[in-house]
PDB file of N, CA and C in Angstrom:
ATOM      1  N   UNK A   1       8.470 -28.903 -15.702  1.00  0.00           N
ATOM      2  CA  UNK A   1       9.079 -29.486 -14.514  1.00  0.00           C
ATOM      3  C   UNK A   1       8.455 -28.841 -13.275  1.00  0.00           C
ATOM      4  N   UNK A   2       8.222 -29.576 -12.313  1.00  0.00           N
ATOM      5  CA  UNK A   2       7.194 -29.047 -11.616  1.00  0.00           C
ATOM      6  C   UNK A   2       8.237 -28.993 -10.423  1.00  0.00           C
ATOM      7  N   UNK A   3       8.133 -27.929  -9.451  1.00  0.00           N
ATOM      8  CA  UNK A   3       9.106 -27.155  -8.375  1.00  0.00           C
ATOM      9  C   UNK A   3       9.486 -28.661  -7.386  1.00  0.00           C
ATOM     10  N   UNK A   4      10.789 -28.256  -6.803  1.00  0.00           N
ATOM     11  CA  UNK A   4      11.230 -29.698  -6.032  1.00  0.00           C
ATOM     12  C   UNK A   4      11.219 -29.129  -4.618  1.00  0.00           C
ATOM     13  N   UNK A   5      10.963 -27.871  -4.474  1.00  0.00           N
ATOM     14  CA  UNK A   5      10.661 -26.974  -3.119  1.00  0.00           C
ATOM     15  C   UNK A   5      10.228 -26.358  -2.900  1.00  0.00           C
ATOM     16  N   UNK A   6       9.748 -25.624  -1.769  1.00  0.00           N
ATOM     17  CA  UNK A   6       9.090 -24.523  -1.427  1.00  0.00           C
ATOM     18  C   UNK A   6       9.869 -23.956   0.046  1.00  0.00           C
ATOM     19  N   UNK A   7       9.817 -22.306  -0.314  1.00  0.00           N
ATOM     20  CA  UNK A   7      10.547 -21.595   0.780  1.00  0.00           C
ATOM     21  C   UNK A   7       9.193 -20.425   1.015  1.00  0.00           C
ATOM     22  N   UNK A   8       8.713 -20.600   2.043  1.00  0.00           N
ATOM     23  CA  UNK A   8       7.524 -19.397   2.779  1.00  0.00           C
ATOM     24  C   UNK A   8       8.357 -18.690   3.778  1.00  0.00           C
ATOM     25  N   UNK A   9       8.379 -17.372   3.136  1.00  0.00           N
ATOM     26  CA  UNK A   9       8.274 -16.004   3.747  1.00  0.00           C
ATOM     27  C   UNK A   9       7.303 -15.967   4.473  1.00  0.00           C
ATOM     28  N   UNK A  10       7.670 -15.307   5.771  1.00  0.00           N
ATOM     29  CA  UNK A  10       6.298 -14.845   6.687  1.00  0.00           C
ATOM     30  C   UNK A  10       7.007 -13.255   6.939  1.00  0.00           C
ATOM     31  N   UNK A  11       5.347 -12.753   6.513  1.00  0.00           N
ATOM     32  CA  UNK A  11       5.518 -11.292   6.734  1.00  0.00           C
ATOM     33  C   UNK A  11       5.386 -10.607   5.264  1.00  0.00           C
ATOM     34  N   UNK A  12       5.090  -9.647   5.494  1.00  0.00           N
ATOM     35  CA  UNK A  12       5.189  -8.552   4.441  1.00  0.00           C
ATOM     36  C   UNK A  12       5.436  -7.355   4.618  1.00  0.00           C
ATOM     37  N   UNK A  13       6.051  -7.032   5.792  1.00  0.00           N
ATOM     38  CA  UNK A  13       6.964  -5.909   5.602  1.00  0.00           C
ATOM     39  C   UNK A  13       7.957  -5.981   5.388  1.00  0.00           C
ATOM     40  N   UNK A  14       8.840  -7.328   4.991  1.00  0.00           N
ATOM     41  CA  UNK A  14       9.965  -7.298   3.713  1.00  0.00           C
ATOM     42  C   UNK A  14      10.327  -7.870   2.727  1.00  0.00           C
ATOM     43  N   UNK A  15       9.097  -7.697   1.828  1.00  0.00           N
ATOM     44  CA  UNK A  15       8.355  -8.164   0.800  1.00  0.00           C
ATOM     45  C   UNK A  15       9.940  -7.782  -0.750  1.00  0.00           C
ATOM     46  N   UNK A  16      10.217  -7.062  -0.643  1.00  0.00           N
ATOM     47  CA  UNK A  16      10.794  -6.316  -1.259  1.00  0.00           C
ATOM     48  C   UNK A  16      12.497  -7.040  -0.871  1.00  0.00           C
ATOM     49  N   UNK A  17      13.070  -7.499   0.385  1.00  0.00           N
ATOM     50  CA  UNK A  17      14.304  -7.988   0.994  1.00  0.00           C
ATOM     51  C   UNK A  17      13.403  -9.814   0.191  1.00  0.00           C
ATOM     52  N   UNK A  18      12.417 -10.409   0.744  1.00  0.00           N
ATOM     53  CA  UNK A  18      12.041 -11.501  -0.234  1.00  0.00           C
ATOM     54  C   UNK A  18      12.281 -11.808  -1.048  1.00  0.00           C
ATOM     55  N   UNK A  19      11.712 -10.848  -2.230  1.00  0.00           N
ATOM     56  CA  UNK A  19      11.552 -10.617  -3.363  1.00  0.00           C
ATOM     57  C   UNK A  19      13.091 -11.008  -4.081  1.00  0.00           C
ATOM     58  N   UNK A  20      13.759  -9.948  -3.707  1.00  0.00           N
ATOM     59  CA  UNK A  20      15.869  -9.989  -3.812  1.00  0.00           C
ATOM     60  C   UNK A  20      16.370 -11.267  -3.197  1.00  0.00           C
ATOM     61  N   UNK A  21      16.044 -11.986  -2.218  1.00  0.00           N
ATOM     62  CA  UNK A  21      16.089 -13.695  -1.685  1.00  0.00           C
ATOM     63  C   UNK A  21      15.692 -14.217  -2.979  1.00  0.00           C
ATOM     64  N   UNK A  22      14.447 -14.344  -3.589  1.00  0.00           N
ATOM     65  CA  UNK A  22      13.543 -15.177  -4.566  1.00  0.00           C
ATOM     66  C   UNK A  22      14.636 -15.509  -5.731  1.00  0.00           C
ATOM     67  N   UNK A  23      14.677 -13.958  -6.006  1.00  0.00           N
ATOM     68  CA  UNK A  23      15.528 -13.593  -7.089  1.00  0.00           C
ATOM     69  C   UNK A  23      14.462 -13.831  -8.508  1.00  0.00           C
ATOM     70  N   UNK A  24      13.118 -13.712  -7.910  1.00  0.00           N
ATOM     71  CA  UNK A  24      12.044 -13.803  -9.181  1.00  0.00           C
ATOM     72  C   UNK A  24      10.835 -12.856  -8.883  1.00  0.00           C
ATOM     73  N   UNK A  25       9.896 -12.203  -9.829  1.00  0.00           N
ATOM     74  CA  UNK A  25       8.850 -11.579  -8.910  1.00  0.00           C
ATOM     75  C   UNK A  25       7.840 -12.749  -8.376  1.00  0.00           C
ATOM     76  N   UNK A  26       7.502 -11.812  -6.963  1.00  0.00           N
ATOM     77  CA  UNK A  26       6.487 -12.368  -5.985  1.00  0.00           C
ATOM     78  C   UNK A  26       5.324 -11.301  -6.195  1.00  0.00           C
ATOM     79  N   UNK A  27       4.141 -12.353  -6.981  1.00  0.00           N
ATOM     80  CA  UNK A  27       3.043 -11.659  -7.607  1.00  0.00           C
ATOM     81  C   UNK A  27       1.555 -11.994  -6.520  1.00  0.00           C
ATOM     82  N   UNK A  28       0.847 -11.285  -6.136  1.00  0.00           N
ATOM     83  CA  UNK A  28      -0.218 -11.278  -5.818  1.00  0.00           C
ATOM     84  C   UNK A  28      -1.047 -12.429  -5.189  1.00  0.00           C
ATOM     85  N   UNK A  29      -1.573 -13.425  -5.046  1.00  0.00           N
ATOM     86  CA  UNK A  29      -2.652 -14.370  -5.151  1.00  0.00           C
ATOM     87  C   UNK A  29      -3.693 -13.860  -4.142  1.00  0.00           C
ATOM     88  N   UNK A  30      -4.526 -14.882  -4.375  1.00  0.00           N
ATOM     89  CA  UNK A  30      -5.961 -14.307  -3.247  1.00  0.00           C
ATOM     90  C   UNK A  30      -5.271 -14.477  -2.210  1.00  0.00           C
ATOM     91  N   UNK A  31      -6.304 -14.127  -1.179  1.00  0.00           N
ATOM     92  CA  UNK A  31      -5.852 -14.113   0.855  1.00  0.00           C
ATOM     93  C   UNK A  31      -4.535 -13.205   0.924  1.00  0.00           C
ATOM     94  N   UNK A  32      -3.945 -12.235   0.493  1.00  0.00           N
ATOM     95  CA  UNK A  32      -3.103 -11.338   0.222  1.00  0.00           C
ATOM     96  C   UNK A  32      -2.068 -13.316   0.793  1.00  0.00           C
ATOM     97  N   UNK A  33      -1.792 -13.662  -0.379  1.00  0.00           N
ATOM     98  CA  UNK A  33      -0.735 -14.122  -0.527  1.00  0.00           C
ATOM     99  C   UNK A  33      -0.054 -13.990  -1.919  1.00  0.00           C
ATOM    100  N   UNK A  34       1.582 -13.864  -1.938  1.00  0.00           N
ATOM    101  CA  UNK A  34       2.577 -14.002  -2.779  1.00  0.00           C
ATOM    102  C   UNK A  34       3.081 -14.771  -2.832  1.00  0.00           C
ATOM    103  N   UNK A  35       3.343 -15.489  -4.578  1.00  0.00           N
ATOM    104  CA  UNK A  35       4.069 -16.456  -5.347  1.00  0.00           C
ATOM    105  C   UNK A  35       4.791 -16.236  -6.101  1.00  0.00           C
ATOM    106  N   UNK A  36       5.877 -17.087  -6.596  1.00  0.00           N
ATOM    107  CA  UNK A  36       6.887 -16.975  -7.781  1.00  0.00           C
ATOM    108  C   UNK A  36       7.442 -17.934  -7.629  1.00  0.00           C
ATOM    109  N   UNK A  37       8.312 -17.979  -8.677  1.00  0.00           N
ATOM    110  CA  UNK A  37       8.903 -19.567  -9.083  1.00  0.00           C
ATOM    111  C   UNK A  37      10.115 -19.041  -9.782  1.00  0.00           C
ATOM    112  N   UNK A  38      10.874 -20.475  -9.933  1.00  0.00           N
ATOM    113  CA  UNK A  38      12.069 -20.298 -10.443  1.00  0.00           C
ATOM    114  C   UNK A  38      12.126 -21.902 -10.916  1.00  0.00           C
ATOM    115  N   UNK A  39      13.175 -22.359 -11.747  1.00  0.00           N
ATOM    116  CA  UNK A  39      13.207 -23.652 -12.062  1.00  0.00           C
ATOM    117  C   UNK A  39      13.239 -24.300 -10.834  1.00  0.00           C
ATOM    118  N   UNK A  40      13.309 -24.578  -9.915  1.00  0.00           N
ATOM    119  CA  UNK A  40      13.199 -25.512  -8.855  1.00  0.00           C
ATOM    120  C   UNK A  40      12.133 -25.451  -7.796  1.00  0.00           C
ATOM    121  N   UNK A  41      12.232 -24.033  -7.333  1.00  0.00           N
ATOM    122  CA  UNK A  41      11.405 -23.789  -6.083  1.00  0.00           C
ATOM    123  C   UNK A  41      10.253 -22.691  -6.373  1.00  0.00           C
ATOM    124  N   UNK A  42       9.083 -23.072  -5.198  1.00  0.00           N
ATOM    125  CA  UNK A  42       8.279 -22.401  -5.240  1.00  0.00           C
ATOM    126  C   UNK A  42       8.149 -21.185  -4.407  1.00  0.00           C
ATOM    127  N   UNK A  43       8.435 -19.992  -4.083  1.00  0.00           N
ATOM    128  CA  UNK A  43       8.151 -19.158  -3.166  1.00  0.00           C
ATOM    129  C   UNK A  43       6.838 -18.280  -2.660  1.00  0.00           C
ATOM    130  N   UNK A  44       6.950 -18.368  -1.537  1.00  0.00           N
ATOM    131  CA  UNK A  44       5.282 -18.016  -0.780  1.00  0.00           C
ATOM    132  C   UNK A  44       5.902 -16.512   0.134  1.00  0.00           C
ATOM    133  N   UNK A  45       5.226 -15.673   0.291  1.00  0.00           N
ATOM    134  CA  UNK A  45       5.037 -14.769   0.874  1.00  0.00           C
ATOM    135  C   UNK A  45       3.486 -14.736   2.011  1.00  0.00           C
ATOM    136  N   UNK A  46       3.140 -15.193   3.188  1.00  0.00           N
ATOM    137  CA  UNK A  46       2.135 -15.250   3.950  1.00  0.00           C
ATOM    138  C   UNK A  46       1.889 -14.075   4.964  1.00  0.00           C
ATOM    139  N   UNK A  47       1.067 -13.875   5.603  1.00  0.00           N
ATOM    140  CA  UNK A  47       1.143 -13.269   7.087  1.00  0.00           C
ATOM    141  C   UNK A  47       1.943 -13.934   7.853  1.00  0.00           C
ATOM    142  N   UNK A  48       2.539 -12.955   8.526  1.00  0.00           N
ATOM    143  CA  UNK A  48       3.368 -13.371   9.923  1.00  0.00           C
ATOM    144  C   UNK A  48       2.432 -14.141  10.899  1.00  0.00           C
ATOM    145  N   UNK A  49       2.632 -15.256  11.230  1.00  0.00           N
ATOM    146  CA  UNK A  49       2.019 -16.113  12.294  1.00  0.00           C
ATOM    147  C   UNK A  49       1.515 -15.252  13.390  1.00  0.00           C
ATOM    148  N   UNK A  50       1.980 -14.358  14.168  1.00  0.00           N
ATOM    149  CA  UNK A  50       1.850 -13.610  15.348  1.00  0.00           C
ATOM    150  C   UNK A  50       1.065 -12.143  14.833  1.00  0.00           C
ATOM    151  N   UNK A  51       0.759 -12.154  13.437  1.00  0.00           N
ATOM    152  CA  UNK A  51      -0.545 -11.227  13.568  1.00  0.00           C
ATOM    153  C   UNK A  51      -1.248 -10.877  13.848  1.00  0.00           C
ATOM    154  N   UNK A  52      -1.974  -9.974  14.132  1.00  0.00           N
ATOM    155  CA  UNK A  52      -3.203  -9.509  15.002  1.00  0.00           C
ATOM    156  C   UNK A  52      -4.376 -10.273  13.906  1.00  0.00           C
ATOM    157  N   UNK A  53      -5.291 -11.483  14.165  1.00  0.00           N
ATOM    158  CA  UNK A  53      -6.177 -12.004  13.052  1.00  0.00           C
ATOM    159  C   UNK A  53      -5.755 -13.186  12.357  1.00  0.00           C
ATOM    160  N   UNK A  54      -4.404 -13.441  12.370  1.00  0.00           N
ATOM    161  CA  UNK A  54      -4.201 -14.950  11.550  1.00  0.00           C
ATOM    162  C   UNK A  54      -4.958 -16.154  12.757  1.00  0.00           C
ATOM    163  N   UNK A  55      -5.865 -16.733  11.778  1.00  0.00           N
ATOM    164  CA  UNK A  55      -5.803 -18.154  12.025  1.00  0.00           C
ATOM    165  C   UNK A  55      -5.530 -19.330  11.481  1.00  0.00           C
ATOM    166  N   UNK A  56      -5.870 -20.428  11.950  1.00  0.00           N
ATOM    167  CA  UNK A  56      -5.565 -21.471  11.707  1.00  0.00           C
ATOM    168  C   UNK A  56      -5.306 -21.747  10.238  1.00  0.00           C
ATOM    169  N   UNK A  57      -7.434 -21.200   9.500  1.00  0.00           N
ATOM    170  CA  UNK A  57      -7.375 -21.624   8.963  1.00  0.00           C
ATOM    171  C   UNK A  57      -6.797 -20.893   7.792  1.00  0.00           C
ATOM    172  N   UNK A  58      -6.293 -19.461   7.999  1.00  0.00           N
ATOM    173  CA  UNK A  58      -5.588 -18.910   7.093  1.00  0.00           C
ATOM    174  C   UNK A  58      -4.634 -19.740   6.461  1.00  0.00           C
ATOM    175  N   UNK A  59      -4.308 -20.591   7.536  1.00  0.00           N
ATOM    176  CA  UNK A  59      -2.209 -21.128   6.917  1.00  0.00           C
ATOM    177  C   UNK A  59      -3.048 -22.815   5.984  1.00  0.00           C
ATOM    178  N   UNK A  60      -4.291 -23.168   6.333  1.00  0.00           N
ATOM    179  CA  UNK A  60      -4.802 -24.316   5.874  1.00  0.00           C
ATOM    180  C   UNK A  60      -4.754 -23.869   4.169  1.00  0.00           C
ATOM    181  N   UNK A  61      -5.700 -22.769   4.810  1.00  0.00           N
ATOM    182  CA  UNK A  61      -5.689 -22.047   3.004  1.00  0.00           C
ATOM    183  C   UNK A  61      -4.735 -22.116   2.384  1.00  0.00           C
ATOM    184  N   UNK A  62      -3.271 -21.267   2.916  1.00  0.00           N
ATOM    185  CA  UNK A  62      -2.124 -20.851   2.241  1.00  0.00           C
ATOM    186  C   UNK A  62      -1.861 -22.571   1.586  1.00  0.00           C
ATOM    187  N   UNK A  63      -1.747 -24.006   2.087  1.00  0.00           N
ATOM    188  CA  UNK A  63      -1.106 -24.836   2.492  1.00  0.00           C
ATOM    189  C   UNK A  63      -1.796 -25.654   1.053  1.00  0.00           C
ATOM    190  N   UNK A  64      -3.499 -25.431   0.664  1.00  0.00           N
ATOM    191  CA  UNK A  64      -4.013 -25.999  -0.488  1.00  0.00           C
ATOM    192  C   UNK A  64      -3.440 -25.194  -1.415  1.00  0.00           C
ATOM    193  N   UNK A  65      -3.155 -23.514  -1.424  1.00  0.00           N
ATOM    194  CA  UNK A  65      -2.835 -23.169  -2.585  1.00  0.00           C
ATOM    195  C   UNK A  65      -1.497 -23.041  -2.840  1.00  0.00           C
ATOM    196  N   UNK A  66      -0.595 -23.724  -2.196  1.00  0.00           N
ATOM    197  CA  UNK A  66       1.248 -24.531  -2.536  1.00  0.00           C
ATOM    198  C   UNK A  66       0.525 -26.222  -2.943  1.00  0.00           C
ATOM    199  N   UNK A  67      -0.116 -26.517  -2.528  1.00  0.00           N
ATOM    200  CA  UNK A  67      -0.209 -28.222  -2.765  1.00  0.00           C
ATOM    201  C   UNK A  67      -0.981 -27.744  -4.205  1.00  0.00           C
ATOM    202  N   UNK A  68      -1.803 -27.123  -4.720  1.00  0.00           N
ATOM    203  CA  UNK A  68      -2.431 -26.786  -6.119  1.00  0.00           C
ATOM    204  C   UNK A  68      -1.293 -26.158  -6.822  1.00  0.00           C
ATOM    205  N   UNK A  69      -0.885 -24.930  -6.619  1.00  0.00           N
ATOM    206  CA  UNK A  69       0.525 -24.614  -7.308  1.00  0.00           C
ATOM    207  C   UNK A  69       1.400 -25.432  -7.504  1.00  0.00           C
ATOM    208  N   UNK A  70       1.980 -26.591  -6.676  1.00  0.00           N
ATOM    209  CA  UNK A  70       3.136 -27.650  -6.955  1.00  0.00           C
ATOM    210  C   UNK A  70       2.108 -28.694  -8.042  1.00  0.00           C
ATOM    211  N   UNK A  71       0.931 -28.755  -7.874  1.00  0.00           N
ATOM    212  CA  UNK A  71       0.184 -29.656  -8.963  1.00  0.00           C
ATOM    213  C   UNK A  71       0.214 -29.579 -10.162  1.00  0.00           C
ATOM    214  N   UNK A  72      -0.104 -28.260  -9.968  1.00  0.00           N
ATOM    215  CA  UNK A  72      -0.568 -27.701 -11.681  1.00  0.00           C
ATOM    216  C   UNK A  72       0.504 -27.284 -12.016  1.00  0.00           C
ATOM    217  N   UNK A  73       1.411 -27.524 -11.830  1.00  0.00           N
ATOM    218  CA  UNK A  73       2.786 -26.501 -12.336  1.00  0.00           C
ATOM    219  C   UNK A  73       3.222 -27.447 -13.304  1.00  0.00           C
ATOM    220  N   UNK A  74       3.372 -26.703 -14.746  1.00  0.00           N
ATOM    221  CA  UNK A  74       4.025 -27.807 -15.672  1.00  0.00           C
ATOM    222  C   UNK A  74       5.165 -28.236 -15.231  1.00  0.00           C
TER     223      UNK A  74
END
């Protein structure tokens, strides 16, 4: 069953307060982004928008690898 949502965290200095939100682990992916799942939803962990260095196309990135994760997800 493939996720019916997605909830993105911004930030990672409360990766850990997330994590206890998720209520699943939030594991690794490239571009220091974090994922996990639960029967319904997908959860993202990103950079905070107002970072020193995020751009655009950072969040483009983040945005193919939720549209590939909601794909491939059995």
């Amino acid at each position: 069953m493939a996720a019916a949502g997605v909830v993105v965290f911004y930030g990672f200095s409360y990766r850990s307060y997330w994590q206890e939100v998720a209520g699943v682990d939030l594991l690794p992916e490239s571009d220091g982004v974090y994922t996990g799942y639960n029967d319904s939803t997908l959860f993202v962990i990103t950079r905070h928008p107002v970072d020193r260095g995020v751009t655009n196309d950072y969040f483009q990135q983040v945005g193919r690898l939720i549209r590939g994760a909601l794909t491939n997800q059995p």
